[in-house]
N, C-alpha and C. Protein backbone atom coordinates (compact mmCIF):
# COMPACT_ATOMS: atom_id res chain seq x y z
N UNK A 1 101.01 127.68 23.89
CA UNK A 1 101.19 126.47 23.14
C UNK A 1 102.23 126.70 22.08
N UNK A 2 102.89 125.61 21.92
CA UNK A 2 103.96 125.58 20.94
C UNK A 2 104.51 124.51 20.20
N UNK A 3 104.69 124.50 19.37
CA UNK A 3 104.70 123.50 18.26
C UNK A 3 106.20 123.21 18.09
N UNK A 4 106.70 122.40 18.10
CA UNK A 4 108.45 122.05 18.12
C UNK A 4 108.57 120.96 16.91
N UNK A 5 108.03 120.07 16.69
CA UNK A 5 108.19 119.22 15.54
C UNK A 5 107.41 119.54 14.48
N UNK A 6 108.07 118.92 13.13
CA UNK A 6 106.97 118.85 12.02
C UNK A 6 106.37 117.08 11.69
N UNK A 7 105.88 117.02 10.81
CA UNK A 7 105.09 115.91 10.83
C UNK A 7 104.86 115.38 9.46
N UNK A 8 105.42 115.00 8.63
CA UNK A 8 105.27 115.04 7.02
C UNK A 8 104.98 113.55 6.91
N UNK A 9 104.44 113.65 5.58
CA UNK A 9 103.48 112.17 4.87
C UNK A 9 102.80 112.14 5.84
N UNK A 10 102.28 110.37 5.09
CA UNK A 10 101.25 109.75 5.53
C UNK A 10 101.40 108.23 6.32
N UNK A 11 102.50 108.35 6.99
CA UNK A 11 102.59 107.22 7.58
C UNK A 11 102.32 107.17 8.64
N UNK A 12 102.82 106.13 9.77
CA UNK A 12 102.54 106.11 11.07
C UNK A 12 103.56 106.90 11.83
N UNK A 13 102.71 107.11 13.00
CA UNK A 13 103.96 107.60 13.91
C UNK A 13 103.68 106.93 15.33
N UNK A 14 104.65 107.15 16.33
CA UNK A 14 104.60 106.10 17.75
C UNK A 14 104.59 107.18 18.45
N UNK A 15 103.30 108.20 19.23
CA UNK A 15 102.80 108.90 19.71
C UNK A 15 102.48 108.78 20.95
N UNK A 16 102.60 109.63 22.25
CA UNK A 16 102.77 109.95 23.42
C UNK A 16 102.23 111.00 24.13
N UNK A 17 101.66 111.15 25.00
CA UNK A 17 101.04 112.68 25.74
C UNK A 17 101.50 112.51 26.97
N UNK A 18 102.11 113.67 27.39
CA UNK A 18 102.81 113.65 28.72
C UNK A 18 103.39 114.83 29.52
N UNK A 19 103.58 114.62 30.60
CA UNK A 19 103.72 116.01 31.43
C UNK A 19 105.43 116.37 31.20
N UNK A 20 105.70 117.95 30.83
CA UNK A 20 106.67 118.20 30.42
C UNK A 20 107.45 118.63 32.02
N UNK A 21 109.13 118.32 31.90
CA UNK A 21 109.36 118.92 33.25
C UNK A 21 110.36 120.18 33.29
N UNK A 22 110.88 120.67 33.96
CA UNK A 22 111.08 121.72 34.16
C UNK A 22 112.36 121.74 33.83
N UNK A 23 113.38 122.55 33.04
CA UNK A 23 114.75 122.41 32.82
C UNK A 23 115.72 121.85 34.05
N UNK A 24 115.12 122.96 35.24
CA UNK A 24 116.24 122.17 36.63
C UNK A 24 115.89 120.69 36.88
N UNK A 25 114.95 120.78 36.80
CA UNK A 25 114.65 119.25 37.30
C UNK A 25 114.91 118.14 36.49
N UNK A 26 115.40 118.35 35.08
CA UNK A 26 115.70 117.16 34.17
C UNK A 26 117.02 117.14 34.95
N UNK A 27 118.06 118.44 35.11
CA UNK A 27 119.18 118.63 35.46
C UNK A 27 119.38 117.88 36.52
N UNK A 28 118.74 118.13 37.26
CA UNK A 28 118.98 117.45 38.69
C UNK A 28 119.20 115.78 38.85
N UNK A 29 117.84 115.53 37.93
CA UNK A 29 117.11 113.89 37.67
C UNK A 29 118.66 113.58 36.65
N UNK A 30 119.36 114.14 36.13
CA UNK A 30 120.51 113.82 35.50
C UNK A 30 121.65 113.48 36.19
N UNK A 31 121.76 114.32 36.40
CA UNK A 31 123.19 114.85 37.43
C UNK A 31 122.75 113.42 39.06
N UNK A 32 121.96 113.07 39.30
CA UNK A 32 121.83 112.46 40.33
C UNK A 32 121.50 110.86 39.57
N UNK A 33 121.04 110.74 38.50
CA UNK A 33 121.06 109.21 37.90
C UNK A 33 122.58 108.64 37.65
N UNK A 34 123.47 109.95 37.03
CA UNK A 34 125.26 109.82 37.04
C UNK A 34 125.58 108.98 38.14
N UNK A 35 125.23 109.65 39.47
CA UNK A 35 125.99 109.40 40.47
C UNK A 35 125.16 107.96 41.13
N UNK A 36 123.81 107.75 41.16
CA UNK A 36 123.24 106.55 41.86
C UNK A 36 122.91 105.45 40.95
N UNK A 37 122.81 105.79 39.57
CA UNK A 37 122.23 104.46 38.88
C UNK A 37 123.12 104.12 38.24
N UNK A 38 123.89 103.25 38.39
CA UNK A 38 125.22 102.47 38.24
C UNK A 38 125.01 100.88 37.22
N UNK A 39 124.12 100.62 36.95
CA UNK A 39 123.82 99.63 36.17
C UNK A 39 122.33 100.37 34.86
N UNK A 40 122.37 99.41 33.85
CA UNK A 40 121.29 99.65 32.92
C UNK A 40 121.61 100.84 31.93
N UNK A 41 120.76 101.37 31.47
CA UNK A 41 121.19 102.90 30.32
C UNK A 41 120.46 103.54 31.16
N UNK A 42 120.89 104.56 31.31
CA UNK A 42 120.12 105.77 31.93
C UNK A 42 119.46 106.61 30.85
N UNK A 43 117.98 106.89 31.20
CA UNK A 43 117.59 108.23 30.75
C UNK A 43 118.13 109.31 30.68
N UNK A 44 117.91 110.45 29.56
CA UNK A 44 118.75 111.41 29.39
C UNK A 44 117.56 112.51 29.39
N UNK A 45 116.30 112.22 28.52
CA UNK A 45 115.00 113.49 28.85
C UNK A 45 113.71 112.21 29.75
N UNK A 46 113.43 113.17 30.07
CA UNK A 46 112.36 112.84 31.39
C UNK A 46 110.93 113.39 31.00
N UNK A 47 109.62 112.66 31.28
CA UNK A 47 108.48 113.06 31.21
C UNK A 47 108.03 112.32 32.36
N UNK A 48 106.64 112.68 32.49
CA UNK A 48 105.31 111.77 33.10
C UNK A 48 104.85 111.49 32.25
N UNK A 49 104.30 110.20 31.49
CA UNK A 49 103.58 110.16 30.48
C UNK A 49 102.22 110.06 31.17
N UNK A 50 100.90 110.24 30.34
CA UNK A 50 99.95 110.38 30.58
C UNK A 50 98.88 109.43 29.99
N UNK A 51 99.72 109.11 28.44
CA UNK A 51 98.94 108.19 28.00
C UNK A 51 99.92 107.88 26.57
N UNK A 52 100.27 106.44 26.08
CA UNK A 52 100.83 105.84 25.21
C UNK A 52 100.66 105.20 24.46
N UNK A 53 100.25 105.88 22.93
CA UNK A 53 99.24 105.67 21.89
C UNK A 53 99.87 104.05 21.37
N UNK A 54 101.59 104.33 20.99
CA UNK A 54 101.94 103.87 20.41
C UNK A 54 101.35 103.85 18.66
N UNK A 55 101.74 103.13 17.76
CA UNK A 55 101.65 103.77 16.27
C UNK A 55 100.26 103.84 15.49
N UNK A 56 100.18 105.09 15.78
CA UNK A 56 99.10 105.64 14.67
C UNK A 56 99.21 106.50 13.51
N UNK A 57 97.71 106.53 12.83
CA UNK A 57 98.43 106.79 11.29
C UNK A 57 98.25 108.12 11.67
N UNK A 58 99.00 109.35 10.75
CA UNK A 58 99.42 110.45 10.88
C UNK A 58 98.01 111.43 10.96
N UNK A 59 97.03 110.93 10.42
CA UNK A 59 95.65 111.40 9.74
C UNK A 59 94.95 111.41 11.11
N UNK A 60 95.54 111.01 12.57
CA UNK A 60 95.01 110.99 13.59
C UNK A 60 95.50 111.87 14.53
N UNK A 61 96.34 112.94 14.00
CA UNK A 61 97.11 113.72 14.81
C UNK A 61 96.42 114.70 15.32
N UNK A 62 96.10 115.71 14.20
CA UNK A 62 94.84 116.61 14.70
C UNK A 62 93.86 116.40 15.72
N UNK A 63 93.35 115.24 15.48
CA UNK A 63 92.80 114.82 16.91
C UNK A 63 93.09 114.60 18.26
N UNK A 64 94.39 114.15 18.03
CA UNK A 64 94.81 113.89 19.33
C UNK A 64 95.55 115.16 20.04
N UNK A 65 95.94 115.76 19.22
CA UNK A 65 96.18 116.96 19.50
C UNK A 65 95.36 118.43 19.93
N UNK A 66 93.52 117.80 19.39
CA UNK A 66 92.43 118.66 20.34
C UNK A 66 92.81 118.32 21.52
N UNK A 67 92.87 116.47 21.94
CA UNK A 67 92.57 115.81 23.10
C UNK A 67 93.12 116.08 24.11
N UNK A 68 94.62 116.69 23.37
CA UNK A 68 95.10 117.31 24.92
C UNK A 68 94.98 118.84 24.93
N UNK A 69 94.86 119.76 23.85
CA UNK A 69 94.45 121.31 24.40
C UNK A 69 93.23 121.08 25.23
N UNK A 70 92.27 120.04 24.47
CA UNK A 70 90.51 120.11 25.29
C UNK A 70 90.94 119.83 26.55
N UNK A 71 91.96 118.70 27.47
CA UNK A 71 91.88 118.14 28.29
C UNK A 71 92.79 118.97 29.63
N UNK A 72 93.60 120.21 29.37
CA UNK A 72 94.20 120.92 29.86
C UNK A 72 93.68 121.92 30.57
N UNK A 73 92.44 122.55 29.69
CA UNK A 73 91.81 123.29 29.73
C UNK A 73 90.74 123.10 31.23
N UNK A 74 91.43 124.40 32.38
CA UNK A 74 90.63 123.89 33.54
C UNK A 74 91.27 123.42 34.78
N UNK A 75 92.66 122.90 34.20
CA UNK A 75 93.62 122.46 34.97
C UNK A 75 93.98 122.78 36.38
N UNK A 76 93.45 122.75 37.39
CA UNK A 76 93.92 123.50 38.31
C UNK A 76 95.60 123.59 38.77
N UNK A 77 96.00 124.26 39.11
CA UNK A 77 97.94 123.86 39.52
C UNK A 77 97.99 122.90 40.34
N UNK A 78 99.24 122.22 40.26
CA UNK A 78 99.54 121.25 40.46
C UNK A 78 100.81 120.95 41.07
N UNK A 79 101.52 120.04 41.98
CA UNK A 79 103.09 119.63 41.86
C UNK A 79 103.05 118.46 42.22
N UNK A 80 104.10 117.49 41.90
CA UNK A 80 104.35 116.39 41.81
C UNK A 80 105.79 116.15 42.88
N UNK A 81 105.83 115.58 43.69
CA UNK A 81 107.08 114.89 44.11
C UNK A 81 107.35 113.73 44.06
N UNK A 82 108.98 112.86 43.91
CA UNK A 82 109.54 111.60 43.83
C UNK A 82 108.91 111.19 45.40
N UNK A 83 108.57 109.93 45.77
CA UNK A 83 108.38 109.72 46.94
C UNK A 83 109.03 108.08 46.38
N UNK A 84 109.18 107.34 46.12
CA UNK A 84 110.20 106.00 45.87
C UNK A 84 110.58 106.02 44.30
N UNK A 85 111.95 105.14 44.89
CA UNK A 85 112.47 104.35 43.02
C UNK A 85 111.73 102.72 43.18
N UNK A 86 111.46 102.64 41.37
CA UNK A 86 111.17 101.30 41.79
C UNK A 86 111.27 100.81 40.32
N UNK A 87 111.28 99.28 40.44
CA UNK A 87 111.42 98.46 38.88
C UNK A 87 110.89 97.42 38.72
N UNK A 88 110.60 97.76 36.72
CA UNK A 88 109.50 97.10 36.72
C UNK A 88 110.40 95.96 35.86
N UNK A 89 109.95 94.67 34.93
CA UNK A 89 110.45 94.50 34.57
C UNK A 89 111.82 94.61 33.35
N UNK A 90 111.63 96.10 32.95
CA UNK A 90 112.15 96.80 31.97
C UNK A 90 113.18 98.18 32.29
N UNK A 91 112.51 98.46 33.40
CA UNK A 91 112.52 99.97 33.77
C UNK A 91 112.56 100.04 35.13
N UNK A 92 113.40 101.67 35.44
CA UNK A 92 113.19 101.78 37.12
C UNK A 92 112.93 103.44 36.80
N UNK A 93 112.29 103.40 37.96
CA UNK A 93 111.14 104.83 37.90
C UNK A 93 111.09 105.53 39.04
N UNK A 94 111.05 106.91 38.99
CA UNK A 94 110.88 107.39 40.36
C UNK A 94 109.47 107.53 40.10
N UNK A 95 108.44 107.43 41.05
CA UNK A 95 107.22 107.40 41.21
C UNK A 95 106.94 108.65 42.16
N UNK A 96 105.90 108.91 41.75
CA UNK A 96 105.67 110.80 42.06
C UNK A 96 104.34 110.93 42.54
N UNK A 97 104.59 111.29 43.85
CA UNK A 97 103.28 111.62 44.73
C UNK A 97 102.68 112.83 43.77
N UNK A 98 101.03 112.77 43.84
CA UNK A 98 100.54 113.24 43.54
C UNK A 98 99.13 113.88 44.08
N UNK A 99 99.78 114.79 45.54
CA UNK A 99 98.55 115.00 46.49
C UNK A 99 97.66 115.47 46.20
N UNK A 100 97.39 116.44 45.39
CA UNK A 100 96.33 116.48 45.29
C UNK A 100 94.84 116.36 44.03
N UNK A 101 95.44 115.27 43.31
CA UNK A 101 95.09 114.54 42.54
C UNK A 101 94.65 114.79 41.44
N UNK A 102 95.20 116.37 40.84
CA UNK A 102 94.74 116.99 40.03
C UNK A 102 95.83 116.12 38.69
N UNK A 103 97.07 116.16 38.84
CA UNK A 103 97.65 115.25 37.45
C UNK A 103 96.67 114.09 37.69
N UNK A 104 96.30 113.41 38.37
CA UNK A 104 95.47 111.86 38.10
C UNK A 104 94.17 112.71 37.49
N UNK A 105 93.45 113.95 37.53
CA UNK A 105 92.01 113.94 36.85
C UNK A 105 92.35 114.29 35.79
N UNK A 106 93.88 115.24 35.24
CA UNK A 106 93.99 115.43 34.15
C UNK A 106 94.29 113.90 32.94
N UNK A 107 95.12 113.12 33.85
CA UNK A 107 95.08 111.55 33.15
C UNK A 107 93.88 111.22 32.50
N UNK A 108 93.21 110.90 33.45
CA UNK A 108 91.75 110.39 33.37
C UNK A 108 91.38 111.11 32.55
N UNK A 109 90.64 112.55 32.34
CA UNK A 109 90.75 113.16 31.41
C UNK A 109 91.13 112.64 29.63
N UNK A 110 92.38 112.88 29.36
CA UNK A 110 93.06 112.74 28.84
C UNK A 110 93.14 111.10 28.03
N UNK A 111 93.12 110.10 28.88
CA UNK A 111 92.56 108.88 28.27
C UNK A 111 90.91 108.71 28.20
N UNK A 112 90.43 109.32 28.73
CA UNK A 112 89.50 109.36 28.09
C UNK A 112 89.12 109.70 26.97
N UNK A 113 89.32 110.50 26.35
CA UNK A 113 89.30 111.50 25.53
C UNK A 113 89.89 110.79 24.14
N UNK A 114 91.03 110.15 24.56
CA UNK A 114 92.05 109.39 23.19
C UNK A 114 90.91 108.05 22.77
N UNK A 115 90.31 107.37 24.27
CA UNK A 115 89.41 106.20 24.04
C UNK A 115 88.11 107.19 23.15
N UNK A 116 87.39 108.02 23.45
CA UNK A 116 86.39 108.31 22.57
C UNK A 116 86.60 108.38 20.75
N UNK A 117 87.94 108.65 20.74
CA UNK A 117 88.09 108.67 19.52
C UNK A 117 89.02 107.50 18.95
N UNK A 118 88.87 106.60 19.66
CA UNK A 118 89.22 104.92 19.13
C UNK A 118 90.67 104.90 18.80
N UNK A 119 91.56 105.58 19.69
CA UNK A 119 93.28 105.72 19.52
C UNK A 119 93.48 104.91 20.50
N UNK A 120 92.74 104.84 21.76
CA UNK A 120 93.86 104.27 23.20
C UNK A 120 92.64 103.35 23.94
N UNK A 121 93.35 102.54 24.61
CA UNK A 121 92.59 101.69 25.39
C UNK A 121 93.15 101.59 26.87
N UNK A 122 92.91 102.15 27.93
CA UNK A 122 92.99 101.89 28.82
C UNK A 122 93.33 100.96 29.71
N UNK A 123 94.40 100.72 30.82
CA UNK A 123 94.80 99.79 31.44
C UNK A 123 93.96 99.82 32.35
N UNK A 124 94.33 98.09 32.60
CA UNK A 124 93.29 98.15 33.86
C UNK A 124 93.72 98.33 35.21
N UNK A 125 95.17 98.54 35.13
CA UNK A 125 95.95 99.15 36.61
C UNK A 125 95.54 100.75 36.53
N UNK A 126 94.90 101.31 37.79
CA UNK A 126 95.22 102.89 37.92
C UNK A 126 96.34 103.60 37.25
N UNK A 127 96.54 104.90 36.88
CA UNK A 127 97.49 105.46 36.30
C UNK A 127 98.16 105.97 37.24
N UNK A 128 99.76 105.73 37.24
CA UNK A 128 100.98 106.12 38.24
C UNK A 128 101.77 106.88 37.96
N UNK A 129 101.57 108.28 38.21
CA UNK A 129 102.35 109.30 38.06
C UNK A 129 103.90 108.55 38.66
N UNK A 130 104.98 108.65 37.34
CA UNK A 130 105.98 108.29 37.61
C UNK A 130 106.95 109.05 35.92
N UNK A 131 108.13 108.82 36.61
CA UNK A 131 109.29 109.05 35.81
C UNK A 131 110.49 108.31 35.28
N UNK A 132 110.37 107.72 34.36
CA UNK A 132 111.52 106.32 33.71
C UNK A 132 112.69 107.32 33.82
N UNK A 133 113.26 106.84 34.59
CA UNK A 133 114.76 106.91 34.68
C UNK A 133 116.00 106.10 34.21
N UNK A 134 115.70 104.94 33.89
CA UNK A 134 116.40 103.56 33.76
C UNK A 134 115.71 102.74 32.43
N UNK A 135 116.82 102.31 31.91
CA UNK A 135 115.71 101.15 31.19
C UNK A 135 117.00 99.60 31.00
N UNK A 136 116.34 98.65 31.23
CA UNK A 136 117.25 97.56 31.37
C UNK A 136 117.28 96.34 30.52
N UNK A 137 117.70 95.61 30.51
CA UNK A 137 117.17 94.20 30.04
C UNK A 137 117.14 92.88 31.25
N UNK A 138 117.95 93.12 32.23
CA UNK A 138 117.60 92.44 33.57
C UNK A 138 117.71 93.29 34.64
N UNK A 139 116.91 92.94 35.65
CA UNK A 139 116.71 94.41 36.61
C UNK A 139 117.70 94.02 37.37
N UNK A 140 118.59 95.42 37.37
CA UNK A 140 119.50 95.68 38.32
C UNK A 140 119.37 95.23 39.85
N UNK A 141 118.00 95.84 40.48
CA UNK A 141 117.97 95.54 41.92
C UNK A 141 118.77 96.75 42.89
N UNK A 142 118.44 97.69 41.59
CA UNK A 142 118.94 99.07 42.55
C UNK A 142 118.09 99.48 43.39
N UNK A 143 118.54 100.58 44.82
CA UNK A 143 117.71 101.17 45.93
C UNK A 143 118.58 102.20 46.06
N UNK A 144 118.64 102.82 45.05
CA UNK A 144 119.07 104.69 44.95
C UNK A 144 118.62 105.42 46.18
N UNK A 145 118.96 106.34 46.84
CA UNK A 145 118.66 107.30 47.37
C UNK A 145 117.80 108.43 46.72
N UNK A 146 116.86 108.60 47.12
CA UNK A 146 115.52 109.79 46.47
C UNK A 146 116.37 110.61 45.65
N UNK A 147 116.29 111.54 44.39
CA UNK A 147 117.19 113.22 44.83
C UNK A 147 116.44 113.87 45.32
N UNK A 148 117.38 115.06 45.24
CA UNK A 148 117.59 116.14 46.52
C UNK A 148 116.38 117.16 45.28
N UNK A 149 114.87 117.00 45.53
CA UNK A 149 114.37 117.32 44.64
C UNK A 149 112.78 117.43 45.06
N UNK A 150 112.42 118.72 45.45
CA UNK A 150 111.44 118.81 46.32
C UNK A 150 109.84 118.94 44.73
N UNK A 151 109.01 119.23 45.90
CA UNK A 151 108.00 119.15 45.18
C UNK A 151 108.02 120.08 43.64
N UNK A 152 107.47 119.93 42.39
CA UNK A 152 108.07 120.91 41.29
C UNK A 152 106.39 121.06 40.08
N UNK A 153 106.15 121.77 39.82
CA UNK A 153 105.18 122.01 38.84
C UNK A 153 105.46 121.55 37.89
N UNK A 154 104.70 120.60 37.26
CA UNK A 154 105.68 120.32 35.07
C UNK A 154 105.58 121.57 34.56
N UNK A 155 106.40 121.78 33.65
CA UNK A 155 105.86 123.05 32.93
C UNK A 155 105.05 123.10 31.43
N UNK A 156 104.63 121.92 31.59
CA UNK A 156 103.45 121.91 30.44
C UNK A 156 102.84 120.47 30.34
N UNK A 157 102.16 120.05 29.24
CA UNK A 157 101.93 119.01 28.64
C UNK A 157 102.17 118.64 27.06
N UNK A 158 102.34 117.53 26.64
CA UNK A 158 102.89 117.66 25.51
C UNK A 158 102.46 116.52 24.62
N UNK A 159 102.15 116.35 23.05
CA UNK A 159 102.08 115.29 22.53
C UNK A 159 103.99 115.19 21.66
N UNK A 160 104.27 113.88 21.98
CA UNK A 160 105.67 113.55 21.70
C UNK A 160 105.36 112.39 20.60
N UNK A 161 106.73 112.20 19.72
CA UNK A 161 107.06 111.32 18.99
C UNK A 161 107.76 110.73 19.56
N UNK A 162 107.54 109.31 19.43
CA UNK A 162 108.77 108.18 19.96
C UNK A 162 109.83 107.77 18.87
N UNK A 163 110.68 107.98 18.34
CA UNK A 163 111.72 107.81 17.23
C UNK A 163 112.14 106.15 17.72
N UNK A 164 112.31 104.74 17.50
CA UNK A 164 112.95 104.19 17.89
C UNK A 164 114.08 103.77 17.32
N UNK A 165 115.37 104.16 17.87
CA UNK A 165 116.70 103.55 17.17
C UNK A 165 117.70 102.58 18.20
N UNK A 166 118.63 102.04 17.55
CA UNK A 166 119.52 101.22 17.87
C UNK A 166 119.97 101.45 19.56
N UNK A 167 119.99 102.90 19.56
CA UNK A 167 120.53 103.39 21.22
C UNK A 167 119.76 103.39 22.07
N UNK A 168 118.31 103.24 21.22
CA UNK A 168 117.34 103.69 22.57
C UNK A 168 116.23 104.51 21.80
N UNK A 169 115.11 104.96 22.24
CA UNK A 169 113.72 105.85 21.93
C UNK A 169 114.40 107.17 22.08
N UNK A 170 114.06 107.54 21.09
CA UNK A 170 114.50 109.23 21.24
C UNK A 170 113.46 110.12 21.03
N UNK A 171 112.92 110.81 21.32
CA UNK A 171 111.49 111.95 21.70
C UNK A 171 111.48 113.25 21.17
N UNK A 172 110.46 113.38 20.50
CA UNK A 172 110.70 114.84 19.76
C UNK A 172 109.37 115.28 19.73
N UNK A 173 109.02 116.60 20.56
CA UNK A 173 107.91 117.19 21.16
C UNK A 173 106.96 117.58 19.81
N UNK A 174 105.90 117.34 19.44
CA UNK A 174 105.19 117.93 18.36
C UNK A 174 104.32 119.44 18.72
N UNK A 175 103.52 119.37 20.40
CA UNK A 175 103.18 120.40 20.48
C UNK A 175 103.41 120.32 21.74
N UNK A 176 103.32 121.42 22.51
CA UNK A 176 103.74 121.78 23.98
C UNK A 176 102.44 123.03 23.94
N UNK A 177 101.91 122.46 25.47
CA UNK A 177 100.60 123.45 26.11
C UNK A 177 101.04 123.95 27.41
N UNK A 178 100.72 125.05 27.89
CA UNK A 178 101.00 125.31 29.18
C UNK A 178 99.51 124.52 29.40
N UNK A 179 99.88 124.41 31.24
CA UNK A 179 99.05 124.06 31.39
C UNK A 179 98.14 124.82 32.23
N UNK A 180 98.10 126.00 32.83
CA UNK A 180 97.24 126.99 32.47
C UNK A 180 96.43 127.73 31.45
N UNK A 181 94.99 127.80 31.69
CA UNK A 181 94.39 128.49 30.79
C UNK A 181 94.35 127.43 29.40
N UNK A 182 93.45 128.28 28.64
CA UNK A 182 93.16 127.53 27.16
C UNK A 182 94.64 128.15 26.32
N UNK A 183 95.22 126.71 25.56
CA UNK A 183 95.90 127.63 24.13
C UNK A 183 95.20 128.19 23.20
N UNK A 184 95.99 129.56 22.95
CA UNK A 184 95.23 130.04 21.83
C UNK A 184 96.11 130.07 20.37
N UNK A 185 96.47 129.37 20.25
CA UNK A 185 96.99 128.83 18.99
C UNK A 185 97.49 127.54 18.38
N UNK A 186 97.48 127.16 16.74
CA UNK A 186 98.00 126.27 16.57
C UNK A 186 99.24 126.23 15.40
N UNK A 187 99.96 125.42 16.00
CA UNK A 187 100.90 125.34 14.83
C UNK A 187 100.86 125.34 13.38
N UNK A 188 100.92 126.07 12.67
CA UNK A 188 100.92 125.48 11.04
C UNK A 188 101.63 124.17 10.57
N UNK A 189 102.98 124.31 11.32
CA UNK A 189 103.75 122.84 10.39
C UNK A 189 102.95 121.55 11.03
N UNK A 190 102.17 121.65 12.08
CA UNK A 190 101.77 120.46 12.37
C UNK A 190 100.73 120.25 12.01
N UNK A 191 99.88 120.93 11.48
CA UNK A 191 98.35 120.84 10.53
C UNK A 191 98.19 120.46 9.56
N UNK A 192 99.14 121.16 8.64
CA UNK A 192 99.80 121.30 7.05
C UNK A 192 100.42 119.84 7.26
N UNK A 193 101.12 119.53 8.17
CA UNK A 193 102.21 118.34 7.90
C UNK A 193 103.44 118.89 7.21
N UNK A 194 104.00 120.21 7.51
CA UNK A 194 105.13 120.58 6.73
C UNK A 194 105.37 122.27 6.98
């Protein structure tokens, strides 16, 4: 486990838990959005999200930050592959098979866990392992070709900050878990708040 952001005062923040991916594979998911997604802004970092708090007060971090060491813990391995692009009204996504359904128990998991402690509420659509690639204001009506991008392990899980500015959401990791085994540590700047 590893701690990448700090966290100061007492205000809100726009908070995120999500599967981290692997350096090649942002590369790839880059280098191949250049060449096929020709309309909209393209994504530049890539997750699975898992669950999307949106703004809570800072005094709720610690917690949510058990919710995903507790919810990791147990994890069996896992990989995810793109199997279609698709769009929603906002966004186009590669959507990621998930055979053997271990990212969906860690979800489940995981919102659960945020609902016990009165942060998140649950949709009532199943959760869809997928990857925002795109984000639009009228949908393109693109049908990209898959990439060249076989099945891949995330290499962690993560609670993220959503920054929102003028260009777009920008993401800044607060803690990162493998997802093997229990973490055995915690950050100071993110406890302290500094």
């Amino acid at each position: 486990m590893k701690g990448a952001g700090t966290v100061e005062g007492d205000d809100r923040l726009r908070i995120f838990l999500a599967l981290e991916l692997p350096d090649e594979v942002e590369a790839t998911l880059r280098e191949w959005g250049q060449r096929h997604l020709v309309s909209g802004r393209r994504v530049d970092t890539f997750h699975a999200t898992l669950a999307f708090l949106g703004s809570q007060p800072r005094s709720e971090l610690p917690a949510i930050l058990g919710v995903l060491r507790a919810s990791i813990v147990g994890t069996a391995p896992f990989v995810l592959a793109p199997v279609r692009y698709r769009e929603t009204r906002s966004v186009g996504m590669l959507v990621l098979e998930d055979e053997s359904g271990e990212a969906t128990r860690l979800a489940t998991r995981v919102q659960g866990g945020l609902e016990r402690l009165g942060v998140y509420r649950r949709e009532s659509r199943p959760w869809l392992p997928h990857v925002t690639v795109l984000r639009f204001r009228e949908r393109p009506g693109l049908s990209p070709p898959l990439p060249e991008l076989g099945p891949f392990a995330p290499s962690g899980a993560a609670a993220f900050l959503s920054h929102l500015r003028p260009t777009g959401a920008q993401y800044e990791v607060i803690e990162s878990c493998p997802l093997e085994g229990r973490p055995n540590e915690r950050p100071a700047d993110v406890e302290s708040g500094g």
